[in-house]
N, C-alpha and C. Protein backbone atom coordinates (compact mmCIF):
# COMPACT_ATOMS: atom_id res chain seq x y z
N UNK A 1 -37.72 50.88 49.80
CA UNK A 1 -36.68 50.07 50.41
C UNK A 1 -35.60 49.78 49.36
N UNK A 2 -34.29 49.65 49.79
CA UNK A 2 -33.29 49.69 48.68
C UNK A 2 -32.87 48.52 48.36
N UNK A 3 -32.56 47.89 47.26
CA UNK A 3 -32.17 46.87 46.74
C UNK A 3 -31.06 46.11 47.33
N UNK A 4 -30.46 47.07 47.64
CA UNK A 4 -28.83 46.52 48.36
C UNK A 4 -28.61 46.61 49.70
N UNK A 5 -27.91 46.03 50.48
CA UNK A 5 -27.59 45.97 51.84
C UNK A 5 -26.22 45.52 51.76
N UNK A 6 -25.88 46.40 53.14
CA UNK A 6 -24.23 46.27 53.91
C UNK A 6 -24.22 45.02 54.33
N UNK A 7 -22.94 44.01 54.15
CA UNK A 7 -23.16 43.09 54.97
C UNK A 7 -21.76 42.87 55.31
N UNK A 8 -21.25 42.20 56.11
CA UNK A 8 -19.64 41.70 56.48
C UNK A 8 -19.70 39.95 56.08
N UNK A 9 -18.66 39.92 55.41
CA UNK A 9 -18.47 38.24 55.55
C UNK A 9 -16.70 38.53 56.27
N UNK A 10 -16.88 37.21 56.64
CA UNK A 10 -15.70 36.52 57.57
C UNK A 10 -14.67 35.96 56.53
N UNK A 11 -14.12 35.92 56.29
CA UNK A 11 -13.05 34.98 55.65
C UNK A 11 -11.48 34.55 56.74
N UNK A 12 -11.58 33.29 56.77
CA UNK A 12 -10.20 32.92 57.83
C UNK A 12 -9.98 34.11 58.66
N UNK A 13 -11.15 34.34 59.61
CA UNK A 13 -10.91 35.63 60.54
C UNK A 13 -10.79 36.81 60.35
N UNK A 14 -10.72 37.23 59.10
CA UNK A 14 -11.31 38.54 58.51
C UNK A 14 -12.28 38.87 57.93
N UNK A 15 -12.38 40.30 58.52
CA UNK A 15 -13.77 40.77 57.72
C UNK A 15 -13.47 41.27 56.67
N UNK A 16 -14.56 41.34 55.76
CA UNK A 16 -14.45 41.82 54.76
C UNK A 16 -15.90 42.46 54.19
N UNK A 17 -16.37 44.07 54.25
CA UNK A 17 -17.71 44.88 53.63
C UNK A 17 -18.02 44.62 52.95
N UNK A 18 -19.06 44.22 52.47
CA UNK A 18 -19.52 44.09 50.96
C UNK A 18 -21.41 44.91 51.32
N UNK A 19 -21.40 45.30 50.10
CA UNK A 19 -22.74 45.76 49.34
C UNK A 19 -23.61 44.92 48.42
N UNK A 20 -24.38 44.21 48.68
CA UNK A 20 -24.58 42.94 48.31
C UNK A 20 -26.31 43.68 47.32
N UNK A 21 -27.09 42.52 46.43
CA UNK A 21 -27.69 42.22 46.05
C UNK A 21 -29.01 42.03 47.39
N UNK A 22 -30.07 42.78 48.24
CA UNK A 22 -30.79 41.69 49.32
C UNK A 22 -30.91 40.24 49.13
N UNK A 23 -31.58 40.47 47.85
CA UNK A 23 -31.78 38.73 47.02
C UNK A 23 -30.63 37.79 46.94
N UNK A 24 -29.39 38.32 47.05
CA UNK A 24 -28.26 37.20 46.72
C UNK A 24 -27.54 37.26 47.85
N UNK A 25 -28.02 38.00 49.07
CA UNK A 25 -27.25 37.65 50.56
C UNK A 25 -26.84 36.37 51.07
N UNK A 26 -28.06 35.51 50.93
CA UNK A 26 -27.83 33.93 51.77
C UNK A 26 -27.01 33.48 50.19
N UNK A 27 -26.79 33.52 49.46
CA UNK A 27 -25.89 33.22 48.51
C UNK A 27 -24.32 33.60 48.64
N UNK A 28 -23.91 35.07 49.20
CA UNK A 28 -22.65 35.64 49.49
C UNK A 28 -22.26 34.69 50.66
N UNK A 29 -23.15 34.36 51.88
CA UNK A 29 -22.91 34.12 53.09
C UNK A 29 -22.94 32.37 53.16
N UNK A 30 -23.16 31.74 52.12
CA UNK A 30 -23.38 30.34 51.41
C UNK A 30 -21.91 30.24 50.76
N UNK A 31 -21.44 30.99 50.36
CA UNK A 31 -19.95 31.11 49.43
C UNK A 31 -18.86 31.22 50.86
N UNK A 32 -18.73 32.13 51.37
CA UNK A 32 -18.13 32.50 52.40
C UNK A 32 -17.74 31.62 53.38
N UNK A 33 -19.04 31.04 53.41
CA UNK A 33 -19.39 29.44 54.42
C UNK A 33 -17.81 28.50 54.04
N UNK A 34 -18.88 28.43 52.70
CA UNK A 34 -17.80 27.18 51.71
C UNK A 34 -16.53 27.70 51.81
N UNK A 35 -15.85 29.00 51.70
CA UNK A 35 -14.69 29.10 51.49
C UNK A 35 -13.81 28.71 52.81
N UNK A 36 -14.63 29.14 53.72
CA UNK A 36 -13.82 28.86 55.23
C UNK A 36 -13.66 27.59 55.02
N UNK A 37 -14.57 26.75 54.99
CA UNK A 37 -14.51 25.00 54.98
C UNK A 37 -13.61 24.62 53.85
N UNK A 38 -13.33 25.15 53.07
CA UNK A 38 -12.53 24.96 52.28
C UNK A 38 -10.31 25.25 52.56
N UNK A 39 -10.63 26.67 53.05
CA UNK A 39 -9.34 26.69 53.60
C UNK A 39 -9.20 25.98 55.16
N UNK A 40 -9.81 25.82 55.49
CA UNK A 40 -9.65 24.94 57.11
C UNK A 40 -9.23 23.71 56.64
N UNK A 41 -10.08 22.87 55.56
CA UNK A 41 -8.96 22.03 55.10
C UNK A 41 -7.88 21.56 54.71
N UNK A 42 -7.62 23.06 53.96
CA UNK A 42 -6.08 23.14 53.36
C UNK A 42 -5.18 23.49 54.40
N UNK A 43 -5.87 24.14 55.52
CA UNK A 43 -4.73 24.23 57.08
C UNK A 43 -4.56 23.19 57.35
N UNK A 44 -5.37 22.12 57.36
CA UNK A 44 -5.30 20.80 58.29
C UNK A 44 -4.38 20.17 57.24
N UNK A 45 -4.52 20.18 56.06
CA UNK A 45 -4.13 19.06 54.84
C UNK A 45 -2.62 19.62 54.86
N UNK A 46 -2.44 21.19 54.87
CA UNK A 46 -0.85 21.17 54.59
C UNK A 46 -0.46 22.17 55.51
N UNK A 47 -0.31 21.81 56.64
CA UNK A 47 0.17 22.60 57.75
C UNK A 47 1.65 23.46 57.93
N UNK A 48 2.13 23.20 56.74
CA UNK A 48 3.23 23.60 55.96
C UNK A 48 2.92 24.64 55.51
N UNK A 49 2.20 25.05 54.79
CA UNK A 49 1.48 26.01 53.50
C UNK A 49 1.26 27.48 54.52
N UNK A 50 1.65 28.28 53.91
CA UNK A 50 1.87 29.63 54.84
C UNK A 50 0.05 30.81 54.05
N UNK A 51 -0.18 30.96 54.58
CA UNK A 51 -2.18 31.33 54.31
C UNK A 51 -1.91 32.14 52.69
N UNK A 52 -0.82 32.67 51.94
CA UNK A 52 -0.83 32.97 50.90
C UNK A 52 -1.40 31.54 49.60
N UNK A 53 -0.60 30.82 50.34
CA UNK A 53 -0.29 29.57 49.42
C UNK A 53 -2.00 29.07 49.94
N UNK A 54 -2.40 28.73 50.75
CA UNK A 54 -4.05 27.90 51.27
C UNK A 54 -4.46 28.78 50.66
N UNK A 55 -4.85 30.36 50.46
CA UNK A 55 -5.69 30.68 49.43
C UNK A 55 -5.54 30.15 48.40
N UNK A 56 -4.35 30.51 47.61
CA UNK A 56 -4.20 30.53 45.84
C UNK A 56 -4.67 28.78 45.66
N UNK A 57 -4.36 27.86 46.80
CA UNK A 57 -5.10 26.38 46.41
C UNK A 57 -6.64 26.82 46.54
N UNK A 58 -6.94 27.14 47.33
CA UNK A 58 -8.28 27.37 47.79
C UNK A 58 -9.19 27.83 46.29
N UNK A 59 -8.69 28.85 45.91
CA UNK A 59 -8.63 29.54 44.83
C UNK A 59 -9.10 28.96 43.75
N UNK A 60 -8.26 27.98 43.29
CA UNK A 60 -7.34 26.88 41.89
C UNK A 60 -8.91 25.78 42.25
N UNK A 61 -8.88 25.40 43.56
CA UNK A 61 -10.27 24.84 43.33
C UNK A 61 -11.14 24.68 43.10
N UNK A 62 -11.29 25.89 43.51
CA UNK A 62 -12.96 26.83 43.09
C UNK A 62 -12.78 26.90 41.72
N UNK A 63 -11.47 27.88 41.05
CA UNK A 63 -12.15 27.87 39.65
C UNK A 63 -12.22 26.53 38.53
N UNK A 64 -11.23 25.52 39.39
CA UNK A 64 -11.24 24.18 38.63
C UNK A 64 -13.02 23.96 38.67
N UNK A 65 -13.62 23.14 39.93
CA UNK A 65 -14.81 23.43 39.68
C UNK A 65 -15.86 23.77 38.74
N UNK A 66 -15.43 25.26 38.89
CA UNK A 66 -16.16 26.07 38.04
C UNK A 66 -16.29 25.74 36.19
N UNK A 67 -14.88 25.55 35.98
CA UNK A 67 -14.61 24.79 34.64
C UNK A 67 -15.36 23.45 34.38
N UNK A 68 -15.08 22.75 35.30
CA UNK A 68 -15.65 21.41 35.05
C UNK A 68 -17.43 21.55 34.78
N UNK A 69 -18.00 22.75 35.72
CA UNK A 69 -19.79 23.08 35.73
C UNK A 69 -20.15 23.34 34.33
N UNK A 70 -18.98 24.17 33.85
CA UNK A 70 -19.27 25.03 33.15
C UNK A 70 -19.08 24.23 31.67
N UNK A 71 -18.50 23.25 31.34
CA UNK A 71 -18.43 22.27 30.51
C UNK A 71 -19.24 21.39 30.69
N UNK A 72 -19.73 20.74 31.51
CA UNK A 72 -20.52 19.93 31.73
C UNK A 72 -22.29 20.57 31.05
N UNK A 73 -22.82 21.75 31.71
CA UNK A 73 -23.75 22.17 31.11
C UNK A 73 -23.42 23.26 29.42
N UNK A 74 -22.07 22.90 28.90
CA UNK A 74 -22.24 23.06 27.69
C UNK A 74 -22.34 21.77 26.58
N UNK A 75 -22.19 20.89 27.61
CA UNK A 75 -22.71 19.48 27.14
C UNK A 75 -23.71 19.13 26.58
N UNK A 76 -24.47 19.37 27.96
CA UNK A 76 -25.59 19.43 28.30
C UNK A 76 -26.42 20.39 26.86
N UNK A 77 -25.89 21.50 26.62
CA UNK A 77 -26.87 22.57 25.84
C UNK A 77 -26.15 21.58 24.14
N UNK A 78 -25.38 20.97 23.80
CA UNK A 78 -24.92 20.64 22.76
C UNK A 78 -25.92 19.60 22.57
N UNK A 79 -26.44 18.54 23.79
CA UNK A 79 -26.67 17.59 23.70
C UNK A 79 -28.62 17.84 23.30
N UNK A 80 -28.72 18.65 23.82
CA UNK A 80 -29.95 19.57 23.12
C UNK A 80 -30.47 19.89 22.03
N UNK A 81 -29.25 20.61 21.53
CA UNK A 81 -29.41 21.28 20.32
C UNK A 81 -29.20 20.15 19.46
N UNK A 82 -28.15 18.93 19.79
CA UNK A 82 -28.58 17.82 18.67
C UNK A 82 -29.84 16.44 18.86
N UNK A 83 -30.09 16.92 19.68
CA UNK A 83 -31.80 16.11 19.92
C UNK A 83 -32.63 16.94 19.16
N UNK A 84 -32.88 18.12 19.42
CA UNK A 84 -33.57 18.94 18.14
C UNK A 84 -33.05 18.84 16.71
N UNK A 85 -31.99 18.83 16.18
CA UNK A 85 -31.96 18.81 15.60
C UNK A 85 -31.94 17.07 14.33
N UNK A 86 -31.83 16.58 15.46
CA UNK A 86 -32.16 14.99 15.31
C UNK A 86 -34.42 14.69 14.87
N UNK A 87 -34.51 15.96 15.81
CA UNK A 87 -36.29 15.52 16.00
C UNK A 87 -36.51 16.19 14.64
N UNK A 88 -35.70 17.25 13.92
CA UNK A 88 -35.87 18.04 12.90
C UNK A 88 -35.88 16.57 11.84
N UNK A 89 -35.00 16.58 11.29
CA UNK A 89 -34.79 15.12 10.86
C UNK A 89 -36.23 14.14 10.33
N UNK A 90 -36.10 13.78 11.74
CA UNK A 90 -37.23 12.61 11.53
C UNK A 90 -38.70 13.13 10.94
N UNK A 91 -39.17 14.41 11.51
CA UNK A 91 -40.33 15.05 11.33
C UNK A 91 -40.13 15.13 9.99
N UNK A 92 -38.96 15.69 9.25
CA UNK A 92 -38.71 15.91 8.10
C UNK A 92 -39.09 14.36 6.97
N UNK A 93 -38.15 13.43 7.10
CA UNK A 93 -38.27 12.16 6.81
C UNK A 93 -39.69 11.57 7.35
N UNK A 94 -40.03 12.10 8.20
CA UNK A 94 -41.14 11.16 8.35
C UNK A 94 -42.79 12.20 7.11
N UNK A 95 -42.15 13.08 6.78
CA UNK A 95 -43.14 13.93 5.82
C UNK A 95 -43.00 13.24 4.60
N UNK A 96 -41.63 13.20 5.08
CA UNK A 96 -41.59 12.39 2.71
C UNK A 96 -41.87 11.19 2.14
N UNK A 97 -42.40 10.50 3.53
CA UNK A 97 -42.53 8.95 3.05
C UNK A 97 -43.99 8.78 2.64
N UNK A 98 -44.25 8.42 1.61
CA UNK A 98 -45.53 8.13 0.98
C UNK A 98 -45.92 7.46 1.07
């Protein structure tokens, strides 16, 4: 059985083919979800905005997002590496005291 499968996602009424991952399908179709709900808002929010412009916001959100995740768990890995290196420390100091 093959790893990959055909699938269609929808985007604002278009389709669009994709060759997906089997394993990361409900993940493509989880994204896709979000993106519709995402530009349906930006129709409602700026009914002005002609569907070039509701993507590129649509867009700007997602990768804002993405920035903010993506800093946050390098926080996260900093905040790690100086707890270890804090536990280094003490283990250390706590050897030399006689």
């Amino acid at each position: 059985m093959s790893d990959t499968l055909s699938i269609n996602i929808k985007i604002d009424n278009r389709i669009y083919p994709l060759v997906v991952n089997r394993k990361d399908e409900a993940r493509y179709r989880s994204a896709a979800k979000r993106l519709n709900e995402v530009v349906a808002s930006f129709k409602v929010n700026y009914p002005d905005k002609d569907m070039q412009d509701v993507m590129a916001m649509s867009a700007f959100q997602f990768v804002y997002s993405n920035l903010v995740l993506k800093e946050a768990a390098e926080q996260a890995t900093l905040i790690s590496e100086i707890r270890d290196i804090n536990d280094d420390i003490d283990d250390f100091l706590a050897s030399r005291v006689v």
